[in-house]
Protein backbone atom coordinates (compact mmCIF):
# COMPACT_ATOMS: atom_id res chain seq x y z
CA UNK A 1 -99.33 91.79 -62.20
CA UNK A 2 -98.93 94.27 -59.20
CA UNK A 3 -94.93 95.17 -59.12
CA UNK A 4 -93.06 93.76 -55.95
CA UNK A 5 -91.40 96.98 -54.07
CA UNK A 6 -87.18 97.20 -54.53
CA UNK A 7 -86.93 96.62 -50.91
CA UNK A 8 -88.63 95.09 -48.24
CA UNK A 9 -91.06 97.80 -46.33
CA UNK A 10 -90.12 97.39 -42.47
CA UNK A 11 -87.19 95.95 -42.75
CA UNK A 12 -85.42 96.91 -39.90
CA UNK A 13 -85.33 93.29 -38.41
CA UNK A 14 -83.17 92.09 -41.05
CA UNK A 15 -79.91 94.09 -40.18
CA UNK A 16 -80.82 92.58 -35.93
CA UNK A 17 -78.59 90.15 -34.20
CA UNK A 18 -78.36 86.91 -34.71
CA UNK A 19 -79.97 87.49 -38.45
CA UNK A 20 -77.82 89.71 -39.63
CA UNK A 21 -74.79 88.12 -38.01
CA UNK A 22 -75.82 84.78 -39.99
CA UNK A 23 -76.33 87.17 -43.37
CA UNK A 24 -72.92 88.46 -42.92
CA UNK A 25 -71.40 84.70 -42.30
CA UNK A 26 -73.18 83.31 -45.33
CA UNK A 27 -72.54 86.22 -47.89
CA UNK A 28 -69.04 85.70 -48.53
CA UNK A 29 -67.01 85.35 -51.68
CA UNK A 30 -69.11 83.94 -54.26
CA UNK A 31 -72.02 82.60 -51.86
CA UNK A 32 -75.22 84.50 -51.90
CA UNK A 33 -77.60 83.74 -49.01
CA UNK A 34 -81.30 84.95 -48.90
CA UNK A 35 -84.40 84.98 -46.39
CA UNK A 36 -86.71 83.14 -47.80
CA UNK A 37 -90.13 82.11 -47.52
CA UNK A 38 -92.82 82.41 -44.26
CA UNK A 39 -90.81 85.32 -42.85
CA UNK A 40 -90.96 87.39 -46.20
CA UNK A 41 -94.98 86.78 -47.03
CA UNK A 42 -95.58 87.77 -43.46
CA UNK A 43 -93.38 91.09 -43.08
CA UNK A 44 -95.25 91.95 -46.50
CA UNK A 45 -98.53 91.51 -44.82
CA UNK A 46 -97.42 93.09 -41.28
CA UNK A 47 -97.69 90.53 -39.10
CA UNK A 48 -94.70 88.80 -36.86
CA UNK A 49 -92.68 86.91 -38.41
CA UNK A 50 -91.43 83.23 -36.66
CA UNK A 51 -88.90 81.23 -38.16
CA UNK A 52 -86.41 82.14 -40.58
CA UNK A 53 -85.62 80.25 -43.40
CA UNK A 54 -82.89 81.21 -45.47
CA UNK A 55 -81.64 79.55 -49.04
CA UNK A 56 -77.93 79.93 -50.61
CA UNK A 57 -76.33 79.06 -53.49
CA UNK A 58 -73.53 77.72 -51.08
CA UNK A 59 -73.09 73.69 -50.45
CA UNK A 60 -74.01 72.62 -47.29
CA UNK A 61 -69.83 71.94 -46.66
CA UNK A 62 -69.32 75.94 -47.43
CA UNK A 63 -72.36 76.54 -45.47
CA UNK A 64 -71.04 74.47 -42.40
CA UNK A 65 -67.52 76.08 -43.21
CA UNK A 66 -68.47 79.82 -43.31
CA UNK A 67 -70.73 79.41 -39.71
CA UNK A 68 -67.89 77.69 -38.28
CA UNK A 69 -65.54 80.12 -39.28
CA UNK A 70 -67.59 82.95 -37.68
CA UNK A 71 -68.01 81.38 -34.95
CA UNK A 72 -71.49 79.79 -35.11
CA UNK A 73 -72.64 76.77 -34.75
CA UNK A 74 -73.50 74.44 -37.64
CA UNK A 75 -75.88 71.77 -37.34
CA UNK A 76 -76.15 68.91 -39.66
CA UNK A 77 -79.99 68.47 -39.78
CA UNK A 78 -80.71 67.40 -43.42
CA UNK A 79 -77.69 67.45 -45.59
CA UNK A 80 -79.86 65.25 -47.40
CA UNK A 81 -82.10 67.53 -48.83
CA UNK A 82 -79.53 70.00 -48.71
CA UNK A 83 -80.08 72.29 -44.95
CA UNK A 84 -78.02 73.21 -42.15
CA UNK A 85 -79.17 74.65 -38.99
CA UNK A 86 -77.24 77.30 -38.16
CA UNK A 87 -77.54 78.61 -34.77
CA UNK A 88 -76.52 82.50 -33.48
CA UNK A 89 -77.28 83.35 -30.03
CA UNK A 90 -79.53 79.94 -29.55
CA UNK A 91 -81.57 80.69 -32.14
CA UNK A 92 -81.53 78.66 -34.93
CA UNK A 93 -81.78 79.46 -38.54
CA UNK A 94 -82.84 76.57 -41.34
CA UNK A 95 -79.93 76.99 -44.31
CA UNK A 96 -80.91 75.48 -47.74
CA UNK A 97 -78.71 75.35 -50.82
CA UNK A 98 -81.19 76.36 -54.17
CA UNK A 99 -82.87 73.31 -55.50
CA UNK A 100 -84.24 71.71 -58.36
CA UNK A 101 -86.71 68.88 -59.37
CA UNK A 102 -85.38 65.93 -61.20
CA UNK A 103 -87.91 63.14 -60.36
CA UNK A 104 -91.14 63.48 -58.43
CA UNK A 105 -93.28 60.66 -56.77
CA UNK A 106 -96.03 62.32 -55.26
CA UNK A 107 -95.07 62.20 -51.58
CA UNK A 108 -91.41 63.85 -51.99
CA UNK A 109 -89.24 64.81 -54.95
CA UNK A 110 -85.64 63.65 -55.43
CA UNK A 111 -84.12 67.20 -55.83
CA UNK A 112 -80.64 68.50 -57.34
CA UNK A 113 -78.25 71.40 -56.06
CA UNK A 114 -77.18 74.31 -57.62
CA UNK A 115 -77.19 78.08 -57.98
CA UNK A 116 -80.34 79.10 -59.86
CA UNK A 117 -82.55 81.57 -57.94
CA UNK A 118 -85.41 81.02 -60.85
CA UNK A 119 -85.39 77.55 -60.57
CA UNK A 120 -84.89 77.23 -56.53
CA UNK A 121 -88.30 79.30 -57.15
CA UNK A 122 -90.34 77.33 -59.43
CA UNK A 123 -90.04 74.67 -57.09
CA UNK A 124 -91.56 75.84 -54.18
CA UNK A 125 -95.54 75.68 -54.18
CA UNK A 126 -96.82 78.71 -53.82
CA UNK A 127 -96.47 82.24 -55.37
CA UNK A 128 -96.51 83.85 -52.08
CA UNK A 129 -93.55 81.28 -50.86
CA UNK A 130 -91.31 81.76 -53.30
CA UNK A 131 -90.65 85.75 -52.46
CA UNK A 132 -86.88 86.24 -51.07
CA UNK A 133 -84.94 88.66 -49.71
CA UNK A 134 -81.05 89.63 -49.66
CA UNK A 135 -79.21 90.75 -46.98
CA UNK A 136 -79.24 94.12 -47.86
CA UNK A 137 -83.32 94.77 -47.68
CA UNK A 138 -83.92 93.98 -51.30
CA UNK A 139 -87.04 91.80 -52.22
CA UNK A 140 -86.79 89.38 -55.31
CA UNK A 141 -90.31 88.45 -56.61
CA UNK A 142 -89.69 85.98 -59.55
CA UNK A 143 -93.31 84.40 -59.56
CA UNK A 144 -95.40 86.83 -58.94
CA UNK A 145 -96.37 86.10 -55.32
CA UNK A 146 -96.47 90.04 -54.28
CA UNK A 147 -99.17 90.64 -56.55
CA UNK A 148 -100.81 87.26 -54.96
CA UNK A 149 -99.86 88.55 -51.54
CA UNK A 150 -101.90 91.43 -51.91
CA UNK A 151 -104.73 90.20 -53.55
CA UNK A 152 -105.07 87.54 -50.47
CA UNK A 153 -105.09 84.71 -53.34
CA UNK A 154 -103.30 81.37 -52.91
CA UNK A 155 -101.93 80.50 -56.09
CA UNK A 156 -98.97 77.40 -57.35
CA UNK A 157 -96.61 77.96 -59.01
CA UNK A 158 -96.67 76.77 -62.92
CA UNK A 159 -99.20 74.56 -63.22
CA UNK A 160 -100.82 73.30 -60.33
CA UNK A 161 -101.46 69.26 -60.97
CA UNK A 162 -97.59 69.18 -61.80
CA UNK A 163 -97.11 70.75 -58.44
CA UNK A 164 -99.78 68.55 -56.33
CA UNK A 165 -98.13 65.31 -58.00
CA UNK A 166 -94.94 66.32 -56.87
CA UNK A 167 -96.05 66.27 -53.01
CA UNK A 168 -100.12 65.37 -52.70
CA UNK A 169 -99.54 66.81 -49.51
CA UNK A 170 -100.16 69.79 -51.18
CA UNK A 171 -103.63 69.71 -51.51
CA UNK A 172 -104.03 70.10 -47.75
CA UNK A 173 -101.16 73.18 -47.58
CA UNK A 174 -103.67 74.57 -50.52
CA UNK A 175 -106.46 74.55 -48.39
CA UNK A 176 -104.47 75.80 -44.83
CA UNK A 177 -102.65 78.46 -46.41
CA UNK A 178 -106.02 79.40 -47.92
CA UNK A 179 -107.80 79.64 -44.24
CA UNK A 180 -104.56 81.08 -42.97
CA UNK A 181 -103.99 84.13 -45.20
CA UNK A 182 -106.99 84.25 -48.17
CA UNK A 183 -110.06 86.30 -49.08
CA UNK A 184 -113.08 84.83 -50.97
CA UNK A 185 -113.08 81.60 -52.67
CA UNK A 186 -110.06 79.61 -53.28
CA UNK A 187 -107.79 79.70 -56.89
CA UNK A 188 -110.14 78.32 -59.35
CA UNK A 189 -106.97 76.01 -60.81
CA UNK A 190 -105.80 75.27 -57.57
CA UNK A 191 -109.29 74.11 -56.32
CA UNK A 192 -109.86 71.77 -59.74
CA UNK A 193 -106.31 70.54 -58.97
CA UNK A 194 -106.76 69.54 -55.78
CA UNK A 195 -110.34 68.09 -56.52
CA UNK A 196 -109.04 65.77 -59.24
CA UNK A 197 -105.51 64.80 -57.29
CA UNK A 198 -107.81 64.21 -53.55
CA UNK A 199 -107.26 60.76 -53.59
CA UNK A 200 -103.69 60.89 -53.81
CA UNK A 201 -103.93 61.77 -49.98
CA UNK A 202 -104.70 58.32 -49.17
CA UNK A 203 -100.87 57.37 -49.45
CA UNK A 204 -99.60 59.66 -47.05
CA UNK A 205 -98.85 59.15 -43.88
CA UNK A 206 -100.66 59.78 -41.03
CA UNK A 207 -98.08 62.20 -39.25
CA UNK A 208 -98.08 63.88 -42.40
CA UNK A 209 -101.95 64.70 -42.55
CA UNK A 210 -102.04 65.18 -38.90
CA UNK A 211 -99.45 68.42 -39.08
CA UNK A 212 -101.27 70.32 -41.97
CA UNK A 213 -104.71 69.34 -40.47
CA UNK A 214 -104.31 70.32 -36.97
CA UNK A 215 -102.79 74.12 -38.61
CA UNK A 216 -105.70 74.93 -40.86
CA UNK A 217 -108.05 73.65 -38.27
CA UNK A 218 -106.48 76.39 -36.04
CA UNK A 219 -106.80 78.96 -38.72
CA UNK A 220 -108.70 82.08 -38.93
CA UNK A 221 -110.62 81.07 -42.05
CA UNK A 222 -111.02 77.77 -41.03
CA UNK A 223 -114.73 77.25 -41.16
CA UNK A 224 -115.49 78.36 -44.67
CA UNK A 225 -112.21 76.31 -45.48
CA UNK A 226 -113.71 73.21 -44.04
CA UNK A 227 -117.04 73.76 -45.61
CA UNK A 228 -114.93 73.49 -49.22
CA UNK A 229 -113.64 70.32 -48.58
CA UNK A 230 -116.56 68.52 -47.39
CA UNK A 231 -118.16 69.44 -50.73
CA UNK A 232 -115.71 68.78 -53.08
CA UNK A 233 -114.63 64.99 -51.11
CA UNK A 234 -111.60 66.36 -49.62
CA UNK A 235 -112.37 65.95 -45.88
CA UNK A 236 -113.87 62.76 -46.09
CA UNK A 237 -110.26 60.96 -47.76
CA UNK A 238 -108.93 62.93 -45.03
CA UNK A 239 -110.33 62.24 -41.73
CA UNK A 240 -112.35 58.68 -42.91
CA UNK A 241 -115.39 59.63 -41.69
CA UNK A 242 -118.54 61.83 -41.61
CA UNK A 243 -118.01 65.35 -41.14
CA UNK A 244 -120.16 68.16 -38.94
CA UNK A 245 -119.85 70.90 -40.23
CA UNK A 246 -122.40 72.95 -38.47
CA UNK A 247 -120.96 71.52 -34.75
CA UNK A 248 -117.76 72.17 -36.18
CA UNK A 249 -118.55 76.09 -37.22
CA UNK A 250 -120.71 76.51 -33.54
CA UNK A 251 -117.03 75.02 -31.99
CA UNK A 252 -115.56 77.74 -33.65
CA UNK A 253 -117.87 80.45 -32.51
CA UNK A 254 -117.83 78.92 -28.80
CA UNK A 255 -114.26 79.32 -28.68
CA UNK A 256 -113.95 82.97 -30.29
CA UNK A 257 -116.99 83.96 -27.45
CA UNK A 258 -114.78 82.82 -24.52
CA UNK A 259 -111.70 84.25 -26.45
CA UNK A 260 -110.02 80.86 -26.02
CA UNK A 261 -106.97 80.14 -27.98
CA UNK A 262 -107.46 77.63 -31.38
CA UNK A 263 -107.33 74.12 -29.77
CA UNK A 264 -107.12 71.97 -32.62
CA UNK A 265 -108.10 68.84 -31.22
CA UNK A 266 -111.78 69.66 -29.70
CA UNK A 267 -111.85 71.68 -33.12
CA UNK A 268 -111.56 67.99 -34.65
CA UNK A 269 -114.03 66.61 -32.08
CA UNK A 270 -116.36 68.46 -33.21
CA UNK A 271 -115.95 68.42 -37.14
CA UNK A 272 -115.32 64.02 -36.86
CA UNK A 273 -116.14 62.46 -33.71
CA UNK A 274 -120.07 61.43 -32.60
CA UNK A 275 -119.11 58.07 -30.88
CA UNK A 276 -115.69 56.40 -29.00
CA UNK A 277 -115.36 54.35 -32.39
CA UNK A 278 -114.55 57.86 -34.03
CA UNK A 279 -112.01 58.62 -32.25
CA UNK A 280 -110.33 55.43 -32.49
CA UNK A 281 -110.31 55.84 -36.21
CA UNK A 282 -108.99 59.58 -36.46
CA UNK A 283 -106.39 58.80 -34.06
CA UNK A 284 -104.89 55.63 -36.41
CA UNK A 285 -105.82 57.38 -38.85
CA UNK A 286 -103.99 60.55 -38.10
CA UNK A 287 -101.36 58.65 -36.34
CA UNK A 288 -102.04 61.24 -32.72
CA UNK A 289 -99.60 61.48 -30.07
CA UNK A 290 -100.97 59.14 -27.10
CA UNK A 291 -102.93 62.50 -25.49
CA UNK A 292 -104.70 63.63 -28.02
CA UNK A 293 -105.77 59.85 -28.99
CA UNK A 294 -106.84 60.30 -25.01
CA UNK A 295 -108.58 63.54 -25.36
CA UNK A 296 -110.54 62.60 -28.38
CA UNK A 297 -111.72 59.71 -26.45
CA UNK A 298 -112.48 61.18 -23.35
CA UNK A 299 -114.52 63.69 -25.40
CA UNK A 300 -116.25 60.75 -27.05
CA UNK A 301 -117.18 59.27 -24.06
CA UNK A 302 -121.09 60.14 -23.35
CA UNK A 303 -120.80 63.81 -24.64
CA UNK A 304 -124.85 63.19 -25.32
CA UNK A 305 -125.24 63.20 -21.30
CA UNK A 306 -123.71 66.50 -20.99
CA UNK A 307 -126.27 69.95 -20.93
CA UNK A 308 -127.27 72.18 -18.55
CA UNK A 309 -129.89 70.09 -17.20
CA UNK A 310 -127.21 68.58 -15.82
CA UNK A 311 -127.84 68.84 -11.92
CA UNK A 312 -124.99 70.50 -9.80
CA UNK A 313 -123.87 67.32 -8.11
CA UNK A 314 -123.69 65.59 -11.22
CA UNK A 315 -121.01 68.20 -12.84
CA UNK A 316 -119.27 68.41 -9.76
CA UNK A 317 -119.33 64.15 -10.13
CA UNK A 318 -117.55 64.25 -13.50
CA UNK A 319 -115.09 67.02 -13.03
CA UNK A 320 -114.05 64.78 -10.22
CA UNK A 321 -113.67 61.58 -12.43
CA UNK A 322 -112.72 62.55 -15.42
CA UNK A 323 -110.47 65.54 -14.74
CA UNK A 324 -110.50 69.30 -16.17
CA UNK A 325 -109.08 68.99 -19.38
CA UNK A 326 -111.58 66.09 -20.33
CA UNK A 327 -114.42 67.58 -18.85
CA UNK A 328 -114.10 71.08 -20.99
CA UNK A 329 -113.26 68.80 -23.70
CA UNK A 330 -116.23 66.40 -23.40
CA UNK A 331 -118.61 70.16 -22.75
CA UNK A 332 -116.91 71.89 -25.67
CA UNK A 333 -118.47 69.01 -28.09
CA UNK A 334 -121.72 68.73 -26.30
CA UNK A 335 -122.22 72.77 -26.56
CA UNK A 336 -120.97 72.76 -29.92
CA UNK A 337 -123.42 69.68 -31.46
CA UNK A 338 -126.58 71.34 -29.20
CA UNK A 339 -126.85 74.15 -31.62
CA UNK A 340 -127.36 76.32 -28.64
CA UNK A 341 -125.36 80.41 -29.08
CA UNK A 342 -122.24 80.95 -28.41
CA UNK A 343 -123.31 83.42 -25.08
CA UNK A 344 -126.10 81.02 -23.83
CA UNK A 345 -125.34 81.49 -20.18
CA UNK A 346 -126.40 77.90 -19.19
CA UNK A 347 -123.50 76.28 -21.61
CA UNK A 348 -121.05 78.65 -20.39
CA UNK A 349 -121.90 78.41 -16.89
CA UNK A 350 -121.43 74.58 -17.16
CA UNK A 351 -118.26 75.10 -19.23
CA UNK A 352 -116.85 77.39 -16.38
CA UNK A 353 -117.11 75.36 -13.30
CA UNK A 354 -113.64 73.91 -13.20
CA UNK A 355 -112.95 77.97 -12.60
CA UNK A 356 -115.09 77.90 -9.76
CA UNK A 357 -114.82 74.94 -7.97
CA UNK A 358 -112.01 72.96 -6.68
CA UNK A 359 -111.47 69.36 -7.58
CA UNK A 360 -111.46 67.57 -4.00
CA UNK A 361 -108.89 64.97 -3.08
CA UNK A 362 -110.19 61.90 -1.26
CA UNK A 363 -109.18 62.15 2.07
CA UNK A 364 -108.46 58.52 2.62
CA UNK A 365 -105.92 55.77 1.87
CA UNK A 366 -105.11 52.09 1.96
CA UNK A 367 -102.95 53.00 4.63
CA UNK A 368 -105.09 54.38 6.65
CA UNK A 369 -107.79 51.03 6.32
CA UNK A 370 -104.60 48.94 7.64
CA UNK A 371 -104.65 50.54 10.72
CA UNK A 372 -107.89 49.75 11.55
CA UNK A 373 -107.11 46.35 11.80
CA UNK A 374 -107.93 45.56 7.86
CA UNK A 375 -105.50 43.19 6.06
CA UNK A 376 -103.64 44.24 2.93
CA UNK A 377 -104.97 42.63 -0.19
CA UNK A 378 -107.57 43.06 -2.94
CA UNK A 379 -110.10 44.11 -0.29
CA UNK A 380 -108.76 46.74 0.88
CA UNK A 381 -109.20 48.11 -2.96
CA UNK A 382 -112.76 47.51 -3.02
CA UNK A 383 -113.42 49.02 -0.19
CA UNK A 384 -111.52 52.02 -1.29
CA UNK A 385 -113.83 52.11 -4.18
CA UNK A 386 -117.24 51.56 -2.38
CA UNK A 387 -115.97 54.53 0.11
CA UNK A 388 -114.91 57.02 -2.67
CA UNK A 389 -118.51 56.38 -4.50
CA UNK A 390 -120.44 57.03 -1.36
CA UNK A 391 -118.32 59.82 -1.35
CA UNK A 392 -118.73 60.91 -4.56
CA UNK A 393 -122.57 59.94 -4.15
CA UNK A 394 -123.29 62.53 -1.45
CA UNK A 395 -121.77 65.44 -3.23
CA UNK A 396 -118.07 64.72 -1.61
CA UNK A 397 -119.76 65.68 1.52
CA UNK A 398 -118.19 63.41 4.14
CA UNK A 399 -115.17 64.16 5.48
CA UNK A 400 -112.00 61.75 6.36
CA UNK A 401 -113.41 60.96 10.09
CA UNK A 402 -116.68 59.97 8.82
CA UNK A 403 -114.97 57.61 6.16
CA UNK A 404 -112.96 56.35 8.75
CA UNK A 405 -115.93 55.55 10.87
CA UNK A 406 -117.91 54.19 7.78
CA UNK A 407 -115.01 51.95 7.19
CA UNK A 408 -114.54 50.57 10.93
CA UNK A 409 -118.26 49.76 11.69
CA UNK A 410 -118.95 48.36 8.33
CA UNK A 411 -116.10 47.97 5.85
CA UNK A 412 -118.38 50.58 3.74
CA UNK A 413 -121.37 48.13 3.26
């Protein structure tokens, strides 16, 4: 086992405003307050840290009381489970008194407080997770994650069905953490664990599956990741449906080619979704916010049309209806199930248009068929709607004058 260092390499951050003024709040009398967690593993590893967690052998009373006392605000946000949000300078800081197990149930654990560091450790899931540091710089390895860290490995704690029965949520933070920070092929345990534990996942909630799918969908290592599940029956509990793996991995590519940022969703177009009914299913399934359940659909709808065969007018004609989110969307899974390169110009010309060309407005309104004499009412609707196809028809070519004059002589007949 590779020896953690005595102190945290680069540690400058850590004695910054507002952290440091929350260490020095929290390390008073006989409390003992720690960073813990996400920011450690990735200061080891050099990248920027985001939120930081911190765990204390304080109650969540002494917690509130000490922030108070210095002046910071204290926010209630799971006493429960034992954290207070502490906030210094508007940014807010997770506090968590150290934790035990005392009864598990394999979506959540009912947990006791206390003032262990060992056991606050042998809680948490993995090695690399359970590294802390104090407020002075020094880094307290108790499980072994540095060693882990280093050797890009995602490893539980203890063993690792106790730890996926505890939370089967697990299984899917096994397999994101793996894409997110791991070389080669996943923890031999972990990977057995997770195989014989999958269907535990079918009693979580959809919110639940949603949050850790979406991140390792977004990850780096996401493709190889993917390609695991699929053949040990992960994916399929998951998402409910067939996977595609190769339009999935070509998705991938697309979007590294155009150096577009990870977009989840069209990521899980492309892995799940071939018809409308697909997207129906992974959005109950996954429980999605109302637009991504629209942008999977949109995407759904009569990708199969989409190619570069597709004649100029005809883009132009569903950028116009459908909008320019939906139609990179509905592109992104036709280029990514045609098999076609990542630089084939025709794709990416297709792809690009909303970047050169302007999504007309149509120039006319109900308003303006009243004043040619038309009555209000349902026909004025339909006429609307015969006008705007024409319109749409002839390459948006006529302009408001000939609409008006199309409407006047014939009502658009």
């Amino acid at each position: 086992m590779t020896a953690a260092p005595e102190f945290l390499p680069n540690g400058e951050w850590i004695k910054a405003p507002p952290l440091s003024t929350v260490l020095a709040a929290l390390n008073r009398g006989e409390a003992e307050t720690r960073i813990v967690g996400g920011a450690v593993r990735d200061a080891l590893l050099g990248r920027p840290h985001g939120d930081v967690d911190c765990a204390t052998t304080a109650s969540t009373d002494e917690i509130t009381a000490m922030a108070e006392a210095n002046g910071l605000k204290a926010v209630p946000t799971g006493v429960a489970h034992g954290t207070v949000t502490v906030i210094a300078d508007g940014r807010p800081f997770e506090v968590t008194t150290l934790r035990h197990d005392v009864e598990t149930h394999g979506r959540h654990a009912t947990v006791a407080f206390g003032a262990d560091w060992d056991e606050d450790a042998h809680r948490r899931d993995f090695t690399m997770n359970a590294l802390y540091v104090g407020r002075d710089g020094r880094l307290y390895d108790p499980v072994g994650g540095y060693g882990d860290l280093l050797a890009r490995r995602v490893r539980f704690i203890g063993a690792a069905t106790a730890r996926i029965r505890e939370d089967f949520l697990r299984i899917l933070r096994f397999f994101r953490f793996h894409a997110q920070f791991a070389e080669g092929p996943p923890d031999p345990d972990g990977l057995t664990a997770a195989i014989h534990e999958r269907r535990g996942l079918l009693g979580l909630s959809g919110e639940r599956l949603r949050q850790e799918l979406f991140r390792l969908l977004a990850a780096p290592g996401a493709p190889a990741t993917v390609a695991i599940m699929a053949e040990c029956g992960i994916l399929g509990i998951v998402t409910g449906g067939v996977p595609y793996g190769r339009a999935f991995v070509r998705a991938v590519a697309n979007e590294a080619a155009a150096g577009e940022t990870p977009d989840p969703v069209r990521r899980l177009a492309a892995l799940a979704v071939a018809v409308p009914e697909d997207a129906e299913r992974l959005s109950d399934r996954l429980r999605l916010s109302n637009a991504e359940r629209r942008r999977l659909g949109q995407a759904a709808d009569g990708w199969w049309h989409v190619s570069p065969d597709l004649p100029d007018r005809a883009r132009r004609a569903l950028l116009y209806r459908v909008g320019i989110e939906a139609y990179r969307d509905r592109v992104a899974l036709a280029f990514a199930r045609s098999g076609a390169a990542a630089d084939e110009a025709g794709w990416r010309d297709l792809m690009d248009l909303p970047d050169r060309w302007k999504i007309p407005q149509f120039p006319i309104k109900g308003a303006d068929l009243m004043r040619l004499g038309l009555p209000s009412g349902p026909e004025i609707g339909r006429l609307l709607s015969r006008l705007e196809a024409d319109w749409i028809a002839e390459d948006f070519g006529p302009d408001r004058d000939a609409l008006l004059a199309r409407a006047a002589k014939g009502r658009g007949d």
